[in-house]
N, C-alpha and C. Protein backbone atom coordinates (compact mmCIF):
# COMPACT_ATOMS: atom_id res chain seq x y z
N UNK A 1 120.50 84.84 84.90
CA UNK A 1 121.86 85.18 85.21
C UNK A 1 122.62 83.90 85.54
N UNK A 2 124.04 83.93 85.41
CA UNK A 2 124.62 82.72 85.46
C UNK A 2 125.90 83.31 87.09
N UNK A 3 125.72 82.32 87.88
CA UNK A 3 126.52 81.66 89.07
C UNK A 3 127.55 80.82 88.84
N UNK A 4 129.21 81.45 89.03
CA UNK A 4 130.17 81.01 89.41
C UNK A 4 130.43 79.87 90.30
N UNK A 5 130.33 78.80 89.88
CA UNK A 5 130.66 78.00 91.46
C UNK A 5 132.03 77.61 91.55
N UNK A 6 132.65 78.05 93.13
CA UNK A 6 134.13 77.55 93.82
C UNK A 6 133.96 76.11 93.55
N UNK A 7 134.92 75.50 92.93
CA UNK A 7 135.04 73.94 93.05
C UNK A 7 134.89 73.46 94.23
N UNK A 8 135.20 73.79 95.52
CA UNK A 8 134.88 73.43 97.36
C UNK A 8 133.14 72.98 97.24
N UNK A 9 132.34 73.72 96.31
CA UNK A 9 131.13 73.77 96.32
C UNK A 9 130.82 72.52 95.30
N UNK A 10 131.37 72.42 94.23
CA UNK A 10 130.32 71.60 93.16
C UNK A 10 130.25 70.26 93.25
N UNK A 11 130.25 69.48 94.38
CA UNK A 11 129.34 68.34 94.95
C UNK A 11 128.24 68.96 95.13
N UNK A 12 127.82 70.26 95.36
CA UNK A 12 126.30 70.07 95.78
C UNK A 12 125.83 70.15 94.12
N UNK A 13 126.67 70.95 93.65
CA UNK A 13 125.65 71.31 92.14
C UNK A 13 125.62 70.42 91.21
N UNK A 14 126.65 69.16 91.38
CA UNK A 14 126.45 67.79 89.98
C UNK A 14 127.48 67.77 89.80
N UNK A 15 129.09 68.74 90.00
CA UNK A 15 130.01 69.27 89.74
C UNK A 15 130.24 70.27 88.62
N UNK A 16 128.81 71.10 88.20
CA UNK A 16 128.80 72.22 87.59
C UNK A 16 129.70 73.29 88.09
N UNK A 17 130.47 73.64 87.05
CA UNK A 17 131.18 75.39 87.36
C UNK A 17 130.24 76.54 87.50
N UNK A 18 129.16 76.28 86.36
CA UNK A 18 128.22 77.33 86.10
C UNK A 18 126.97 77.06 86.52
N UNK A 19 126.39 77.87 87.08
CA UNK A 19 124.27 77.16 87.20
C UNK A 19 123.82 78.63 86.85
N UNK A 20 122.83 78.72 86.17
CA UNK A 20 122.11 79.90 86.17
C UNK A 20 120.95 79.83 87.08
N UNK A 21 120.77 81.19 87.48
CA UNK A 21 120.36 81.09 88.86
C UNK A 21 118.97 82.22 88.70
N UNK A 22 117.89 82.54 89.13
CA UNK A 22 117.07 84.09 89.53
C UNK A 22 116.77 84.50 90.51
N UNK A 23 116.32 85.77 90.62
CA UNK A 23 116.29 86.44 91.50
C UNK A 23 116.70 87.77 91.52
N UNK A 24 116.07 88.97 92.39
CA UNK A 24 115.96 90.06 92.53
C UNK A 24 117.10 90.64 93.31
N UNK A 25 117.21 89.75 94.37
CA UNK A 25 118.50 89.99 95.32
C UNK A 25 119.60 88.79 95.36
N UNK A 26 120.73 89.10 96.14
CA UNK A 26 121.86 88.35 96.27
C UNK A 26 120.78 86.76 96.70
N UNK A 27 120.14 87.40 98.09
CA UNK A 27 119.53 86.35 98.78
C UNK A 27 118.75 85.51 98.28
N UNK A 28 117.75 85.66 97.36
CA UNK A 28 116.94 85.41 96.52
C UNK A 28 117.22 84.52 95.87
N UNK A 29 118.34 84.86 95.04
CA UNK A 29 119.06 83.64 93.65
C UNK A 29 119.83 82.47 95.14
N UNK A 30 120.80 82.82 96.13
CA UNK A 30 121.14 81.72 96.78
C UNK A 30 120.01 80.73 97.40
N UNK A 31 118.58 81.35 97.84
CA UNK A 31 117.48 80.69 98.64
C UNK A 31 117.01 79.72 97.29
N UNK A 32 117.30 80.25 96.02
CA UNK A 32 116.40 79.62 94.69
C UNK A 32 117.58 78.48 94.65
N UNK A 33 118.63 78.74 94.73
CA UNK A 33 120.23 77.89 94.99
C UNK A 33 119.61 76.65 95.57
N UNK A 34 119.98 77.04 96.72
CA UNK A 34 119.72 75.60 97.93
C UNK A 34 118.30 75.34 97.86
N UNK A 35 117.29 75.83 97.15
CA UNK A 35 116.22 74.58 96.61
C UNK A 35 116.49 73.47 95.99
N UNK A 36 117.55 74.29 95.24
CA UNK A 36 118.03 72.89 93.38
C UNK A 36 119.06 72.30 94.18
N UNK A 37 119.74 72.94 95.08
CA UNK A 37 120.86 72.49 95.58
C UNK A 37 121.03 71.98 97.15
N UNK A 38 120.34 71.13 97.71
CA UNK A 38 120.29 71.52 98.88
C UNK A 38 121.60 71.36 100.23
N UNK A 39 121.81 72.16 101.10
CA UNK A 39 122.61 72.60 101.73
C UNK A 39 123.77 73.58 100.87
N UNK A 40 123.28 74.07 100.25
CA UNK A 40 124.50 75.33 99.11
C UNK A 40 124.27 76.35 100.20
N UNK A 41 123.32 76.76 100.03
CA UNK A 41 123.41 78.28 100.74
C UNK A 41 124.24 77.89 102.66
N UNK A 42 123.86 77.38 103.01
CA UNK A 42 124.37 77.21 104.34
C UNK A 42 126.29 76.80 103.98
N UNK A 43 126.87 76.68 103.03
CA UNK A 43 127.88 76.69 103.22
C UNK A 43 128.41 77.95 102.50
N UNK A 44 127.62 79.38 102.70
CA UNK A 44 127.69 80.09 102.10
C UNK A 44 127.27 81.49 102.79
N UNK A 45 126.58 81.26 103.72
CA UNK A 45 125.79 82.17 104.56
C UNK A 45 125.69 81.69 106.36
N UNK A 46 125.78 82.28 107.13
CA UNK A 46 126.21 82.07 108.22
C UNK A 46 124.76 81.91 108.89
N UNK A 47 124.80 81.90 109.85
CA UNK A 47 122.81 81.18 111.16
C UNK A 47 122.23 82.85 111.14
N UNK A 48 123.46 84.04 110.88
CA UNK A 48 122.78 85.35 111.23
C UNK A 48 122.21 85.71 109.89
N UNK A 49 122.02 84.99 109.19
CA UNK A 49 121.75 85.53 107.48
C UNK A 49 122.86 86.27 106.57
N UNK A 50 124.23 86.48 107.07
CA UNK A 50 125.07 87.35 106.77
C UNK A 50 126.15 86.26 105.54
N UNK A 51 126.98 86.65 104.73
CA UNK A 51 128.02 86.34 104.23
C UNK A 51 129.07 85.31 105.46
N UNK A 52 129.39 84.08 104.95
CA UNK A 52 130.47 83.71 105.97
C UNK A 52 131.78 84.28 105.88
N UNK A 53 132.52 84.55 106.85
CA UNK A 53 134.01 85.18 107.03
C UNK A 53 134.96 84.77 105.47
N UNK A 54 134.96 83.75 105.26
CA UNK A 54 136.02 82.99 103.92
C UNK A 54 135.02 83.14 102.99
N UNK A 55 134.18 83.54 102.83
CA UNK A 55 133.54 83.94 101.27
C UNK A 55 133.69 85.27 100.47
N UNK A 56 133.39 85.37 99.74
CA UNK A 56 133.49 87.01 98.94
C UNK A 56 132.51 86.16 97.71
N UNK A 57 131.52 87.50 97.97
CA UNK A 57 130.72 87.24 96.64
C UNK A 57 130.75 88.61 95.65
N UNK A 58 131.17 88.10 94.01
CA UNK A 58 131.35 89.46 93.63
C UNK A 58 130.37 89.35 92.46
N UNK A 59 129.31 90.57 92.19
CA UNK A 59 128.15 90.88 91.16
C UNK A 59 129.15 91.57 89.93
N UNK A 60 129.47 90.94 89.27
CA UNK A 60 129.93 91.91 87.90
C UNK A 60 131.16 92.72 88.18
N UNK A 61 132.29 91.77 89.28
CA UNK A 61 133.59 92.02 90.12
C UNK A 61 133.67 93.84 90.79
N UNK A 62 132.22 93.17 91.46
CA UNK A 62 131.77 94.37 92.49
C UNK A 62 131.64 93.72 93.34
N UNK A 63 132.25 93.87 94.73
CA UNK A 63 131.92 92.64 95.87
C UNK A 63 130.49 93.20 96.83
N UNK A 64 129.66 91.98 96.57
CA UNK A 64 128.54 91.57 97.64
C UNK A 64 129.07 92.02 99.09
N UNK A 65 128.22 93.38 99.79
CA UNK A 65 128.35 93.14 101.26
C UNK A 65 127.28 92.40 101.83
N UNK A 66 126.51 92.33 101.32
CA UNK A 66 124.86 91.73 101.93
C UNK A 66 124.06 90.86 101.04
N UNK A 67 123.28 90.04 101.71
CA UNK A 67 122.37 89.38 100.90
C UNK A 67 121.06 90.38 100.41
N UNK A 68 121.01 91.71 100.09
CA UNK A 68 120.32 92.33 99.41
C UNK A 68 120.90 93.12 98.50
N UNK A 69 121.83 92.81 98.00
CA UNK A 69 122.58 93.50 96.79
C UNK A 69 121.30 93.25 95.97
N UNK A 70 120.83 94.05 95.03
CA UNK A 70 120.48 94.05 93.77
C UNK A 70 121.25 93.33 92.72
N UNK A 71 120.09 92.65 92.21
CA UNK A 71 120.33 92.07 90.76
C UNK A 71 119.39 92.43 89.86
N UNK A 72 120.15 92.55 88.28
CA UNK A 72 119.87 92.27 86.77
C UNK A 72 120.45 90.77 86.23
N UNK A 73 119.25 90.72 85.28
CA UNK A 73 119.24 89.58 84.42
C UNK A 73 120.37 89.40 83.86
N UNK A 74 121.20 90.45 83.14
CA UNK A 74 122.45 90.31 82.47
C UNK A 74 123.69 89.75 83.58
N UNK A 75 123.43 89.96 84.88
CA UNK A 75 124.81 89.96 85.91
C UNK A 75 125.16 88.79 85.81
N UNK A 76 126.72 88.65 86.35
CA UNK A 76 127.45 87.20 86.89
C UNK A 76 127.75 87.36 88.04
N UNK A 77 127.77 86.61 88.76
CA UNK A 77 128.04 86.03 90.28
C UNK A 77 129.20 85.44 90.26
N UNK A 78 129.96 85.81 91.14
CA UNK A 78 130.87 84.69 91.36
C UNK A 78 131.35 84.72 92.67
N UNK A 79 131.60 83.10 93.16
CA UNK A 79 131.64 83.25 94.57
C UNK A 79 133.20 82.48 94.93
N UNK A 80 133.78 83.10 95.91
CA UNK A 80 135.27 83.21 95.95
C UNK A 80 135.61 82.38 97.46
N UNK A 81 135.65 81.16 97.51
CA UNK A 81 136.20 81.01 99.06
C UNK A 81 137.73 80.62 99.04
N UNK A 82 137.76 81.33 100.11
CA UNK A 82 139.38 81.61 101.22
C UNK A 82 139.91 80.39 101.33
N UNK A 83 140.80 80.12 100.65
CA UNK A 83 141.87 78.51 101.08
C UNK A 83 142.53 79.06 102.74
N UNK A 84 142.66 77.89 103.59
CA UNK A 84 143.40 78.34 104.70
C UNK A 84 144.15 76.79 104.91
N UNK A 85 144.99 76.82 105.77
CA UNK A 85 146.32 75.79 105.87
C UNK A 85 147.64 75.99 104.98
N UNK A 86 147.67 74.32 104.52
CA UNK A 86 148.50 74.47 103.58
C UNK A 86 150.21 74.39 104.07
N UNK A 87 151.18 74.11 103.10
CA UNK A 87 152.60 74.71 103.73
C UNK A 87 153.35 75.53 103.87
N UNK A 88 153.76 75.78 104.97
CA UNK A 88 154.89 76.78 105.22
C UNK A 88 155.54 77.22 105.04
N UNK A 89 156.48 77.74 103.51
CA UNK A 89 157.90 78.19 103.40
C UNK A 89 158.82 78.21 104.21
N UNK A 90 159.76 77.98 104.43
CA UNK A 90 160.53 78.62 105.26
C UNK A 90 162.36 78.89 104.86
């Protein structure tokens, strides 16, 4: 299966958009992640094992609540982080 990467992310991956990734669960393909990649998953997953607040991960633009979503071989991943700042209109 092939992994979406947020540009915020692709210093860890070489500056790949895409990595294909395996695994059974959400958790699985990110733990196989931050082997090839290391420190990916920690900017991705919080100390409780959970999704961080500014992420959204979506399986086949079905959003990930947990790192045990189920996966198939055919799926795409894609992972979405939250811009915050920025300017003000006024």
């Amino acid at each position: 299966m092939k992994i979406c990467v947020p540009t915020p992310l692709r210093s860890y991956t070489g500056q790949q958009g895409w990595v294909d990734c395996e695994g059974c669960t959400l958790g699985e393909v990110l733990s196989g992640l931050d082997r090839r990649y290391p420190g990916f998953r920690f900017r991705i997953i919080n100390e409780q094992d959970a999704i961080r607040e500014h992420i959204k991960i979506f399986i086949n633009q079905q959003q990930a609540r947990d790192l045990t979503a189920p996966l198939r071989l055919s799926d795409e991943i894609h992972i979405i982080s939250a811009l915050s700042g920025g300017y003000r209109c006024r």
